[in-house]
PDB file of N, CA and C in Angstrom:
ATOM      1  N   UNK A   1      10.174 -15.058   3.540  1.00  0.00           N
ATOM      2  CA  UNK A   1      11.572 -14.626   3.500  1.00  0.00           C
ATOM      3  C   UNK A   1      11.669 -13.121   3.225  1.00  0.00           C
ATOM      4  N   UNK A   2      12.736 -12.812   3.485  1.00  0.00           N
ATOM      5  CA  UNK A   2      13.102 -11.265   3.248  1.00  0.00           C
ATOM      6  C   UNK A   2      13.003 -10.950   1.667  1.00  0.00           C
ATOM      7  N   UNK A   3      12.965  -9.548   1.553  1.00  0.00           N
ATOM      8  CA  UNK A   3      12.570  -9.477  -0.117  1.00  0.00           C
ATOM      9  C   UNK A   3      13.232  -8.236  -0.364  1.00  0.00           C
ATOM     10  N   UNK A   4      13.767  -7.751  -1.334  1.00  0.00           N
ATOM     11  CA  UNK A   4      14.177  -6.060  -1.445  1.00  0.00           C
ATOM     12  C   UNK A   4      13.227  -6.119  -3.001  1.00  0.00           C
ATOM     13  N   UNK A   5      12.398  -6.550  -2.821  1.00  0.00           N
ATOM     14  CA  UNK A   5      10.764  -6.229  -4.279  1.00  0.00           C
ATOM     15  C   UNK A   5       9.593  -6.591  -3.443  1.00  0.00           C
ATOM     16  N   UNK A   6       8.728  -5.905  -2.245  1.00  0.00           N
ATOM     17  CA  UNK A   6       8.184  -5.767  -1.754  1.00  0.00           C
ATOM     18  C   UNK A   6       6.680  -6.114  -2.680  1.00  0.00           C
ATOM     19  N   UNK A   7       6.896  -5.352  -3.855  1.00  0.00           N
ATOM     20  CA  UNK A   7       5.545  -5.331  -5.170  1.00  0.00           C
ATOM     21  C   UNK A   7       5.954  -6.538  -5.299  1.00  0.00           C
ATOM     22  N   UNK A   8       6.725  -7.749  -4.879  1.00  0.00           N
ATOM     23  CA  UNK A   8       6.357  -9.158  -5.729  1.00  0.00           C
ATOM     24  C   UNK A   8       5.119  -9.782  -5.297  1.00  0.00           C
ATOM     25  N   UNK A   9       4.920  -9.443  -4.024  1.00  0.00           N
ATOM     26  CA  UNK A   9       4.226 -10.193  -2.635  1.00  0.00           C
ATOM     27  C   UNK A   9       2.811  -9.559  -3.538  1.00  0.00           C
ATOM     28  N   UNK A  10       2.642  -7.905  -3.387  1.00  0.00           N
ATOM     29  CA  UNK A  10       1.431  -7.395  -3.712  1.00  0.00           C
ATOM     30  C   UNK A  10       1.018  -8.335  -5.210  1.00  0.00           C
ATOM     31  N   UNK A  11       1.354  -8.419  -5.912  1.00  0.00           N
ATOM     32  CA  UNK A  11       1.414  -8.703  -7.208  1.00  0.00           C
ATOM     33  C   UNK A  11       0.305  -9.920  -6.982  1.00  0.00           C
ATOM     34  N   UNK A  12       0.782 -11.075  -6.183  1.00  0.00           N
ATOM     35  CA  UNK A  12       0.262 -12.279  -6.077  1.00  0.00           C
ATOM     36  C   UNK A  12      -0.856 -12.337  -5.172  1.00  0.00           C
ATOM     37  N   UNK A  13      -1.454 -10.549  -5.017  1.00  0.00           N
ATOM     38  CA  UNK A  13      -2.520 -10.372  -3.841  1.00  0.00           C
ATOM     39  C   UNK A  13      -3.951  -9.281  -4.700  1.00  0.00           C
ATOM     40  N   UNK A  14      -4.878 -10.040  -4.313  1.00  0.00           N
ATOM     41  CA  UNK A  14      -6.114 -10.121  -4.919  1.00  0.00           C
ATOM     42  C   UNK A  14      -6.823  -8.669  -4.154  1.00  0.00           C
ATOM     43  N   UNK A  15      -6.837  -8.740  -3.345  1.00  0.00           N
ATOM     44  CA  UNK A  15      -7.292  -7.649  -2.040  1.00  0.00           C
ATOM     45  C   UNK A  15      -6.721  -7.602  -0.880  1.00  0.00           C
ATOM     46  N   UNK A  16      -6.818  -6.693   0.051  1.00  0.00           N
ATOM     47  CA  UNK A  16      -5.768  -5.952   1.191  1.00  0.00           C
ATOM     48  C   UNK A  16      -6.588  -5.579   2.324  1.00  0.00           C
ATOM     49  N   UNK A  17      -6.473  -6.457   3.594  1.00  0.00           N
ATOM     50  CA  UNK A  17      -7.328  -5.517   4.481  1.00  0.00           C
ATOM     51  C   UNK A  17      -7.089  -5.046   5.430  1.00  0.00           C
ATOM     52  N   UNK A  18      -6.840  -3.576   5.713  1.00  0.00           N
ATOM     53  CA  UNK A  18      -6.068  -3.183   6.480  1.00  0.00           C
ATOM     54  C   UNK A  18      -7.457  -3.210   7.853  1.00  0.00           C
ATOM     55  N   UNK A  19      -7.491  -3.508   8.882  1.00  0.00           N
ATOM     56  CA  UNK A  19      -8.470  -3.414  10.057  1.00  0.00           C
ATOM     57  C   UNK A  19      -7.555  -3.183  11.128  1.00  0.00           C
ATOM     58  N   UNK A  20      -6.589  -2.320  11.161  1.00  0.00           N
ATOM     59  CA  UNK A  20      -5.899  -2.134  12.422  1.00  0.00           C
ATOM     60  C   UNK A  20      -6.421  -0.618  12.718  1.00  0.00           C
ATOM     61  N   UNK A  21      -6.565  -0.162  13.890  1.00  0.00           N
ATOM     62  CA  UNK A  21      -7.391   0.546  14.193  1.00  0.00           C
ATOM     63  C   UNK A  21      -6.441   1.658  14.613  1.00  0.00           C
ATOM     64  N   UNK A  22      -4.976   1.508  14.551  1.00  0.00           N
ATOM     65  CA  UNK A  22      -3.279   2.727  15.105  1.00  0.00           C
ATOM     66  C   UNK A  22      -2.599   2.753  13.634  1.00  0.00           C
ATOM     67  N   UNK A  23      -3.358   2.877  12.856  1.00  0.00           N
ATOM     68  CA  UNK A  23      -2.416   3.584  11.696  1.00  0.00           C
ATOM     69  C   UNK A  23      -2.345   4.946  11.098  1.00  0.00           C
ATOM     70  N   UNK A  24      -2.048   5.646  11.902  1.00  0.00           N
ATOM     71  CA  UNK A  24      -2.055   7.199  11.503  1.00  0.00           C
ATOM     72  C   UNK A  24      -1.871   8.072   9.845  1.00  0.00           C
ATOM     73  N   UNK A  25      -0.916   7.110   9.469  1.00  0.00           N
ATOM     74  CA  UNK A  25      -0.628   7.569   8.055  1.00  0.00           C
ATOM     75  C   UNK A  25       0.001   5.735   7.346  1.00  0.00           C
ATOM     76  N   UNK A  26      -0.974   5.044   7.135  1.00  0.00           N
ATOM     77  CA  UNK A  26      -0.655   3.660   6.740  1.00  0.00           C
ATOM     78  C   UNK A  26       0.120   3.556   5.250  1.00  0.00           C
ATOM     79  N   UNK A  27       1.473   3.494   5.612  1.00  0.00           N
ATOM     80  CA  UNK A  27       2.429   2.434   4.456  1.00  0.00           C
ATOM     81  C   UNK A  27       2.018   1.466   3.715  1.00  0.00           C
ATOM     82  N   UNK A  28       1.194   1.154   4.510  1.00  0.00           N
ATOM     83  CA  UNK A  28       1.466  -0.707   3.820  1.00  0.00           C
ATOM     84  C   UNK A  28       0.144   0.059   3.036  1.00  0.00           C
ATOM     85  N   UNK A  29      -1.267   0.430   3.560  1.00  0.00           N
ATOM     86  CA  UNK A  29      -1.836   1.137   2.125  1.00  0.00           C
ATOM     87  C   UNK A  29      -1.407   1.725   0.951  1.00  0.00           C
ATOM     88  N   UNK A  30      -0.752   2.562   1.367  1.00  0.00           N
ATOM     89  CA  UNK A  30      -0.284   3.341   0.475  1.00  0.00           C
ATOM     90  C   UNK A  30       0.470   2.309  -0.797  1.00  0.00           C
ATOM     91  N   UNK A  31       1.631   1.686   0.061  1.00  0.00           N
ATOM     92  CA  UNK A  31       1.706   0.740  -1.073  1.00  0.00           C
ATOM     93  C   UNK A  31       1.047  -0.360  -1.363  1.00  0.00           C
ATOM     94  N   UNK A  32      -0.229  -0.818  -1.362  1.00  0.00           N
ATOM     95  CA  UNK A  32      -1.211  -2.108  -1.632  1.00  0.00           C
ATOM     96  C   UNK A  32      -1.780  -1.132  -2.563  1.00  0.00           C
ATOM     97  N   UNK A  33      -2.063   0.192  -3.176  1.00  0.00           N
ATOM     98  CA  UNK A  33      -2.693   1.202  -3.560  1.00  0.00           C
ATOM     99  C   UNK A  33      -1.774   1.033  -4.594  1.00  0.00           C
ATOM    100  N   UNK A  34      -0.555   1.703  -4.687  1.00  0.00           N
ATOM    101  CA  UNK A  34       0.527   1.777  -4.921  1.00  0.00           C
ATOM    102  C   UNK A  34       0.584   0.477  -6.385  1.00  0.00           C
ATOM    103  N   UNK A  35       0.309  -0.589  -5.739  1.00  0.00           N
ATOM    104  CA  UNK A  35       0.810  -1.273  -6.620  1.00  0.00           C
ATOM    105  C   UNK A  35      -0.491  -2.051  -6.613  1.00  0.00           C
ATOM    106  N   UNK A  36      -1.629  -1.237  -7.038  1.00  0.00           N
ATOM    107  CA  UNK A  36      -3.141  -1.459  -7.633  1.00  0.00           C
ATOM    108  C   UNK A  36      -4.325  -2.670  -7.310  1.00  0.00           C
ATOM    109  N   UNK A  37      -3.739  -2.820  -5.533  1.00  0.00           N
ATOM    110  CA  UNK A  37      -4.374  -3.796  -4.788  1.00  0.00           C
ATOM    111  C   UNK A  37      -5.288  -3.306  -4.192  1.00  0.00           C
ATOM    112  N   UNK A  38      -6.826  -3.202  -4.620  1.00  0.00           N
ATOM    113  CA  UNK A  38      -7.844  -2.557  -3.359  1.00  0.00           C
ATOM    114  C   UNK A  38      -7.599  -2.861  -1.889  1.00  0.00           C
ATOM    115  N   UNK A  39      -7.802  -2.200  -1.417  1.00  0.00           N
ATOM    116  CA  UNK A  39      -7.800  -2.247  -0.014  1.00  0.00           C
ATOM    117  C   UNK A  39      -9.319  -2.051   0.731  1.00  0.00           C
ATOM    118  N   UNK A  40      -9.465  -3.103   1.521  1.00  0.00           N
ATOM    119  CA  UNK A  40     -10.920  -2.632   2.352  1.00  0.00           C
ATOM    120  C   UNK A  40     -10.528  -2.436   3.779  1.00  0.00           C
ATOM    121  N   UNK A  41     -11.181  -1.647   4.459  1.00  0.00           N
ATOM    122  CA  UNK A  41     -10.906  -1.023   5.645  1.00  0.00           C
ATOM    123  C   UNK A  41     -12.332  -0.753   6.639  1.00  0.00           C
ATOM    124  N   UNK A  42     -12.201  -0.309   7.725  1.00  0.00           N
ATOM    125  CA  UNK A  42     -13.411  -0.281   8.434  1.00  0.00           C
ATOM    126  C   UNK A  42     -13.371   1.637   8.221  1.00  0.00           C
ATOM    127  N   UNK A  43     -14.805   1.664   8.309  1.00  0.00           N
ATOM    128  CA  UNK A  43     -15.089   3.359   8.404  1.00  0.00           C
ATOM    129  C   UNK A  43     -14.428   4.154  10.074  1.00  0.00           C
ATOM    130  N   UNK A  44     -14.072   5.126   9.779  1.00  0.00           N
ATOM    131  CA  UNK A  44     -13.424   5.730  11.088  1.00  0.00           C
ATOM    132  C   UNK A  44     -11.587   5.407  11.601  1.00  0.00           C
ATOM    133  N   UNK A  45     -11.179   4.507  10.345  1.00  0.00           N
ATOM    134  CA  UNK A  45      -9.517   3.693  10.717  1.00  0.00           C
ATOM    135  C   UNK A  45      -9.234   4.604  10.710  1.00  0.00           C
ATOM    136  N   UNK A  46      -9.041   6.172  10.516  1.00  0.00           N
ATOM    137  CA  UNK A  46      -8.290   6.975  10.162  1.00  0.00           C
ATOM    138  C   UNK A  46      -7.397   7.372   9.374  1.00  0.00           C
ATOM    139  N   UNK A  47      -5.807   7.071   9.012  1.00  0.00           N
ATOM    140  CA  UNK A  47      -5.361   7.275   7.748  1.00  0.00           C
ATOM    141  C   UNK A  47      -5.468   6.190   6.712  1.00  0.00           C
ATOM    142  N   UNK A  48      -6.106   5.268   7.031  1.00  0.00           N
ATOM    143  CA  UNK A  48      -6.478   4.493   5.798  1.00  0.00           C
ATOM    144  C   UNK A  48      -7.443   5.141   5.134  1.00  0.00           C
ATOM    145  N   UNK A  49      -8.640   5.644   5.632  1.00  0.00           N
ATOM    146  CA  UNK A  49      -9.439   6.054   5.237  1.00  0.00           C
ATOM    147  C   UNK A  49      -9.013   7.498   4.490  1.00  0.00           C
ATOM    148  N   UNK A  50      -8.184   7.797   4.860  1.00  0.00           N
ATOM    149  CA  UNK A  50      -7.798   9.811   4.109  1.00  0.00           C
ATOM    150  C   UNK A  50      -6.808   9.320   2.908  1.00  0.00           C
ATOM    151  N   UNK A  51      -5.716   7.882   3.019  1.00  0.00           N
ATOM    152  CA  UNK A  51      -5.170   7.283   1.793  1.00  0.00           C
ATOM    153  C   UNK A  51      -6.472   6.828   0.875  1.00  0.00           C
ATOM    154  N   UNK A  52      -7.417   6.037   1.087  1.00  0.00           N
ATOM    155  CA  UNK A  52      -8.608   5.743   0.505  1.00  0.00           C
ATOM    156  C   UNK A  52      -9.269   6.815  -0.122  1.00  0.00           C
ATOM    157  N   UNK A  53      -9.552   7.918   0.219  1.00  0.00           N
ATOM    158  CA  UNK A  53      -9.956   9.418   0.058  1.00  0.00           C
ATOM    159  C   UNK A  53     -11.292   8.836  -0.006  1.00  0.00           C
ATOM    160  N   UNK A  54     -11.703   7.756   1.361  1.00  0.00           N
ATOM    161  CA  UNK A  54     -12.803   7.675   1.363  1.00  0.00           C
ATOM    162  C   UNK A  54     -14.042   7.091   1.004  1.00  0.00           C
ATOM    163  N   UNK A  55     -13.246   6.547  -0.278  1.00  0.00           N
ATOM    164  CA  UNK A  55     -13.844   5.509  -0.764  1.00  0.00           C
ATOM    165  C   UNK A  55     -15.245   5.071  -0.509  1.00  0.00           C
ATOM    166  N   UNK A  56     -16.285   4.490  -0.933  1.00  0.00           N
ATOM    167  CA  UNK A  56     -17.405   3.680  -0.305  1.00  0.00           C
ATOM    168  C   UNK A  56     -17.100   2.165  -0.507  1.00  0.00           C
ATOM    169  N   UNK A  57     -16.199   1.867  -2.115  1.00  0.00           N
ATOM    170  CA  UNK A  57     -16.357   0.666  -2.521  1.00  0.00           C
ATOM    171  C   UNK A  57     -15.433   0.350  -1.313  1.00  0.00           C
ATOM    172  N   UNK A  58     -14.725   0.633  -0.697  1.00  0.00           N
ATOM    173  CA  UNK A  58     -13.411   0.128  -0.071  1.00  0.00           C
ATOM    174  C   UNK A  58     -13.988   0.111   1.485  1.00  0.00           C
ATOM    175  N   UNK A  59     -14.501   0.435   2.018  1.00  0.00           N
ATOM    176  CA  UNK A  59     -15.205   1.077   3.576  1.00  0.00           C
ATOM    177  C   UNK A  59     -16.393   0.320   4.554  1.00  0.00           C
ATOM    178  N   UNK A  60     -16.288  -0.540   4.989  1.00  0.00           N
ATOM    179  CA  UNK A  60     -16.879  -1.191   5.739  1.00  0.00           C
ATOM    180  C   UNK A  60     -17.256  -0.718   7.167  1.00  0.00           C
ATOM    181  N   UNK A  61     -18.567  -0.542   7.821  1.00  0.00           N
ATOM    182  CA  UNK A  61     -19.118  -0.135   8.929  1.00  0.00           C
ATOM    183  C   UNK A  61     -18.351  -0.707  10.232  1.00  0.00           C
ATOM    184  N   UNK A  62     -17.464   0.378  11.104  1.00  0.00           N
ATOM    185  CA  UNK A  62     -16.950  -0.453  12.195  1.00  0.00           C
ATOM    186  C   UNK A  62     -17.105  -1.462  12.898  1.00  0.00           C
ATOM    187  N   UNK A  63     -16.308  -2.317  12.816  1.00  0.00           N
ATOM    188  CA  UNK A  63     -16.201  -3.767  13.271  1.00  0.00           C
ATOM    189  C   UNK A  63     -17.595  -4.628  12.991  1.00  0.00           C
ATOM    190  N   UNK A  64     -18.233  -3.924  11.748  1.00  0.00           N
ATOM    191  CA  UNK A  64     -19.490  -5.332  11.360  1.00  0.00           C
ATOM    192  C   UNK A  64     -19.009  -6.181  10.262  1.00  0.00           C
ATOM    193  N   UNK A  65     -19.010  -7.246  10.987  1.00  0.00           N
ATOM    194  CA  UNK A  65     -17.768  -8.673  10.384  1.00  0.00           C
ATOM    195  C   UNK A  65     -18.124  -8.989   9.476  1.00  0.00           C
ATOM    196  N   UNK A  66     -20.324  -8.916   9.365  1.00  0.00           N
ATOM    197  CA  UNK A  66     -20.632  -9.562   7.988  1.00  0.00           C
ATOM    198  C   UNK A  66     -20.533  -8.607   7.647  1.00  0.00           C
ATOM    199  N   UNK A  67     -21.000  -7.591   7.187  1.00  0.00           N
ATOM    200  CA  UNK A  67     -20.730  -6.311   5.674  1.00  0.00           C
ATOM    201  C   UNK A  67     -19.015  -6.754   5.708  1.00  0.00           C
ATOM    202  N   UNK A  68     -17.966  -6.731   6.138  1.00  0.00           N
ATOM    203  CA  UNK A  68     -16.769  -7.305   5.901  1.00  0.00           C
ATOM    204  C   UNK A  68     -16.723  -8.434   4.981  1.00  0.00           C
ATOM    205  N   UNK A  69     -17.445  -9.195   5.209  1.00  0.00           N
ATOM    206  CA  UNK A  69     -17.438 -10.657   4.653  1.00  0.00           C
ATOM    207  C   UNK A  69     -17.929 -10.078   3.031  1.00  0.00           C
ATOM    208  N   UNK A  70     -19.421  -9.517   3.550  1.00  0.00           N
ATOM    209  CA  UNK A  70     -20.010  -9.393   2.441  1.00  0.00           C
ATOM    210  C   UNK A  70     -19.508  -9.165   1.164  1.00  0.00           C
ATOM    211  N   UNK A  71     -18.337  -7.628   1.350  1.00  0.00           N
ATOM    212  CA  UNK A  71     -17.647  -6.777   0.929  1.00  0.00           C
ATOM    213  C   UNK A  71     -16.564  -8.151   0.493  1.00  0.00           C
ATOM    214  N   UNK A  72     -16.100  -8.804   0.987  1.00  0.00           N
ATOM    215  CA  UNK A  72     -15.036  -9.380   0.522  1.00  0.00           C
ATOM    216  C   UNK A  72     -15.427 -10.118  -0.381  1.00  0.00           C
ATOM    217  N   UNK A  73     -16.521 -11.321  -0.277  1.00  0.00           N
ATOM    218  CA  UNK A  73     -17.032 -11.957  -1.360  1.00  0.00           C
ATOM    219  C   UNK A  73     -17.621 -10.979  -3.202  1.00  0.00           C
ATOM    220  N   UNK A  74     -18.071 -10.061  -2.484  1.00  0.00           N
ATOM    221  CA  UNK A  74     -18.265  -9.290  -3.513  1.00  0.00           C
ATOM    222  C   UNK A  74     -16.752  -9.171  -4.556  1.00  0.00           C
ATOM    223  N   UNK A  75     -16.152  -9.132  -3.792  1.00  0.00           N
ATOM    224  CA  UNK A  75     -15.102  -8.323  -4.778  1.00  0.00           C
ATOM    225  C   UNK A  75     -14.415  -9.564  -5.008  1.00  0.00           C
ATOM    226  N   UNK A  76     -14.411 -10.826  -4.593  1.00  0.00           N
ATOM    227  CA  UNK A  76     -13.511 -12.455  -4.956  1.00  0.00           C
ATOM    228  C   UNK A  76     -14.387 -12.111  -6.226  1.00  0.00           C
ATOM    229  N   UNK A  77     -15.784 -11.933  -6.199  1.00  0.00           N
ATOM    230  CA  UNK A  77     -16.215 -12.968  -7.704  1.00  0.00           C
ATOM    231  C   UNK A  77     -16.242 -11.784  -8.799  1.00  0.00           C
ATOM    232  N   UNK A  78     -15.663 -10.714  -8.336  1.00  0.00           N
ATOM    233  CA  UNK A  78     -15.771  -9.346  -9.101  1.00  0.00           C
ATOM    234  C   UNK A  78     -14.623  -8.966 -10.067  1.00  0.00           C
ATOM    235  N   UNK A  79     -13.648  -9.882 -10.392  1.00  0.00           N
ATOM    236  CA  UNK A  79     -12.354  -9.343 -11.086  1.00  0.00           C
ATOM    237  C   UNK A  79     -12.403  -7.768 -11.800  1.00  0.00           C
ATOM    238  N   UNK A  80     -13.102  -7.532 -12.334  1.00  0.00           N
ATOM    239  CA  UNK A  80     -13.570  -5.963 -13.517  1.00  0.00           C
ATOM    240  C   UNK A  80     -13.205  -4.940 -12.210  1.00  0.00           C
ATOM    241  N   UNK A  81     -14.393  -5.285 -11.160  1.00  0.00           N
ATOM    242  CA  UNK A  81     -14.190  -4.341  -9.809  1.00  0.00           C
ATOM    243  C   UNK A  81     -13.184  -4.172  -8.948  1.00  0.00           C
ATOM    244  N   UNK A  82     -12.485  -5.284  -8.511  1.00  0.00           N
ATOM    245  CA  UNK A  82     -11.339  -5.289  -8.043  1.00  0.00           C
ATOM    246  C   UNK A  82     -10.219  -4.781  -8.961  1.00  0.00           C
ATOM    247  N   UNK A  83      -9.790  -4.296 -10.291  1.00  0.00           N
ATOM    248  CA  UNK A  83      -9.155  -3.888 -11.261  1.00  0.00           C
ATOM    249  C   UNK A  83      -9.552  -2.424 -11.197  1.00  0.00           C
ATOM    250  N   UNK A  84     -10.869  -2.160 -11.320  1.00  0.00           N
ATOM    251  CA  UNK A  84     -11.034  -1.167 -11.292  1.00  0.00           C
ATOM    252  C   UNK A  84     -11.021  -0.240  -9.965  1.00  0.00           C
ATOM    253  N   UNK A  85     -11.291  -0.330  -9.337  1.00  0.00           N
ATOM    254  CA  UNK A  85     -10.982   0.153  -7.570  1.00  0.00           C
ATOM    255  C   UNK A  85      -9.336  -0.114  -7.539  1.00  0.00           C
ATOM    256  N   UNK A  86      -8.326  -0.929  -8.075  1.00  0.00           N
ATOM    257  CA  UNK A  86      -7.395  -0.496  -7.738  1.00  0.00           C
ATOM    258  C   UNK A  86      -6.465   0.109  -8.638  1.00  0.00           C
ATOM    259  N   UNK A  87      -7.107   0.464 -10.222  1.00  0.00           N
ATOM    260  CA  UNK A  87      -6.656   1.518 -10.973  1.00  0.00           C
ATOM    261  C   UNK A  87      -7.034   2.572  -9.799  1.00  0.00           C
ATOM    262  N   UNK A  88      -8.326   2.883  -9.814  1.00  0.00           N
ATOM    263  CA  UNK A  88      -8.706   4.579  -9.095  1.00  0.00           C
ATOM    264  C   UNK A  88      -7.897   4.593  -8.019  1.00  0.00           C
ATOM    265  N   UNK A  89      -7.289   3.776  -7.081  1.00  0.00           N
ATOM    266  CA  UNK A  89      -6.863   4.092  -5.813  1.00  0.00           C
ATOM    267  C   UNK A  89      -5.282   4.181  -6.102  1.00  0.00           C
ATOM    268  N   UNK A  90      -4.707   3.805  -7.267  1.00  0.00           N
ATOM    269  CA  UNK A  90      -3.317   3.995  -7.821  1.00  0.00           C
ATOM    270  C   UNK A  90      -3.347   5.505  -8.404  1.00  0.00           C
ATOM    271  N   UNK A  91      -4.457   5.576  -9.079  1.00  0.00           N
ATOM    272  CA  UNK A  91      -4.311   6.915  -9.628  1.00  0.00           C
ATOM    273  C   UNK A  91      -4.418   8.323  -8.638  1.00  0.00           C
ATOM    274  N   UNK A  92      -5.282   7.773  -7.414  1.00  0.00           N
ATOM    275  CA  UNK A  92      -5.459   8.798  -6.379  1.00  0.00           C
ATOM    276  C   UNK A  92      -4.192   8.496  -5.740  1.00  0.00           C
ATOM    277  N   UNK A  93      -3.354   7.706  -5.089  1.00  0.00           N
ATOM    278  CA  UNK A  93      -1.856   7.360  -4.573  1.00  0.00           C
ATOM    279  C   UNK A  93      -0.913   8.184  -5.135  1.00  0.00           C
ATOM    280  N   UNK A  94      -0.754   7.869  -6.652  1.00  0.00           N
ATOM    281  CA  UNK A  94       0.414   8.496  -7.185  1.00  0.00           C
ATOM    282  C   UNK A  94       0.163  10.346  -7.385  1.00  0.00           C
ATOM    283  N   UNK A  95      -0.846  10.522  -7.477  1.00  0.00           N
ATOM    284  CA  UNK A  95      -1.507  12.037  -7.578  1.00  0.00           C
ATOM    285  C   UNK A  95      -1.071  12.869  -6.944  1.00  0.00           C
ATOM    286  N   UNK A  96      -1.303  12.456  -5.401  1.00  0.00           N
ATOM    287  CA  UNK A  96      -2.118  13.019  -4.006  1.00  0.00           C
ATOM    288  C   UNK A  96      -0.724  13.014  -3.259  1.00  0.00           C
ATOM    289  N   UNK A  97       0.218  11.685  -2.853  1.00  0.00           N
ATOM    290  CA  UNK A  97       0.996  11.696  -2.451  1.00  0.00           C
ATOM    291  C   UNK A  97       2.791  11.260  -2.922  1.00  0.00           C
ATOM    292  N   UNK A  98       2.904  11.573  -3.888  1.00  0.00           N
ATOM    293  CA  UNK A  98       4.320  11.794  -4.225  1.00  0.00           C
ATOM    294  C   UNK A  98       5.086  12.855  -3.407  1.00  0.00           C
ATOM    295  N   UNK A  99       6.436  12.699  -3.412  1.00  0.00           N
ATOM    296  CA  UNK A  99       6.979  13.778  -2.393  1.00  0.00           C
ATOM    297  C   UNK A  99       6.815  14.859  -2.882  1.00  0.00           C
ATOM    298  N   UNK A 100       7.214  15.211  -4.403  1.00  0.00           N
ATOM    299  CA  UNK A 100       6.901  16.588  -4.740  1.00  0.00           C
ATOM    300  C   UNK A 100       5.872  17.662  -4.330  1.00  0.00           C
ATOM    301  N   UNK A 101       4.531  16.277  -4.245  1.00  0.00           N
ATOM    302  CA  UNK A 101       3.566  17.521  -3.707  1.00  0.00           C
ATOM    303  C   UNK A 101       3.104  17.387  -2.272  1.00  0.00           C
ATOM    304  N   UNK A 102       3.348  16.689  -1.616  1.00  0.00           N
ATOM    305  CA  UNK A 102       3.275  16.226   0.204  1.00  0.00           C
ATOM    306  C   UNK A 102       4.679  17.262   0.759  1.00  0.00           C
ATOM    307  N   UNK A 103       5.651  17.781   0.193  1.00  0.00           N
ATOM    308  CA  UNK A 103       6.721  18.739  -0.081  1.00  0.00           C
ATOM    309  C   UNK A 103       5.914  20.095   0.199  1.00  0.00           C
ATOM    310  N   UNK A 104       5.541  20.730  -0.999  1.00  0.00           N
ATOM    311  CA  UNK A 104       5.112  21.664  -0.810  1.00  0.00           C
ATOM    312  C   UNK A 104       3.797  22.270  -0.147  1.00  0.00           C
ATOM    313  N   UNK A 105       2.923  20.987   0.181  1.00  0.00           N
ATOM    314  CA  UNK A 105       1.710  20.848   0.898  1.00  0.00           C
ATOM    315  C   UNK A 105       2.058  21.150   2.822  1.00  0.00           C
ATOM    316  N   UNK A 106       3.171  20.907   2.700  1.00  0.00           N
ATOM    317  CA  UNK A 106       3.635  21.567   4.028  1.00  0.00           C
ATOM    318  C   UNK A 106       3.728  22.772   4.510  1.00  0.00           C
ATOM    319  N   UNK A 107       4.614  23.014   3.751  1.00  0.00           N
ATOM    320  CA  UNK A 107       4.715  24.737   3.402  1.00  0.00           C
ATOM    321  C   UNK A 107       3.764  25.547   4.086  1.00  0.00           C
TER     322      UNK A 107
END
């Protein structure tokens, strides 16, 4: 159903995987980040990867399904890691891209 609390959905979400290969500057990262959901992604997605700033824990080798898998199981039985990868990727989110400084980064 429709929602105007978008963070309820994230809330009840363990990990995020963005594998779309046309996301130039990805939203839905930003907020899965946002609201301290790791995100795993393939190496080369492009703005997932520059929201990620790159990450290794988060970054999986293009389209190899098992390191995907691998990567995912790792982080189901990992609670500490998955907490922690999505403190760092909240703290790099709110940092990096708030308007104030994506504002003057134009300039």
């Amino acid at each position: 159903p429709t929602t105007d609390n978008i963070s309820d959905y994230y809330k009840m979400t363990d990990l995020f995987l963005m594998l779309s290969r046309e996301e130039s500057f990805s939203m839905v990262t930003l907020e899965a980040c946002y609201n301290k959901v790791p995100v795993l992604t393939f190496h080369g997605n492009g703005g997932p990867n520059e929201i990620l700033n790159y990450d290794e824990r988060c970054l999986v080798p293009f389209l190899d399904l098992e390191k995907l898998v691998e990567k995912i199981k790792e982080l189901a039985s990992k609670k500490e890691l998955r907490e922690r990868i999505g403190e760092d990727r909240y703290n790099y989110v709110v940092t990096n891209f708030k308007i104030q400084k994506c504002a003057t980064d134009i300039r």
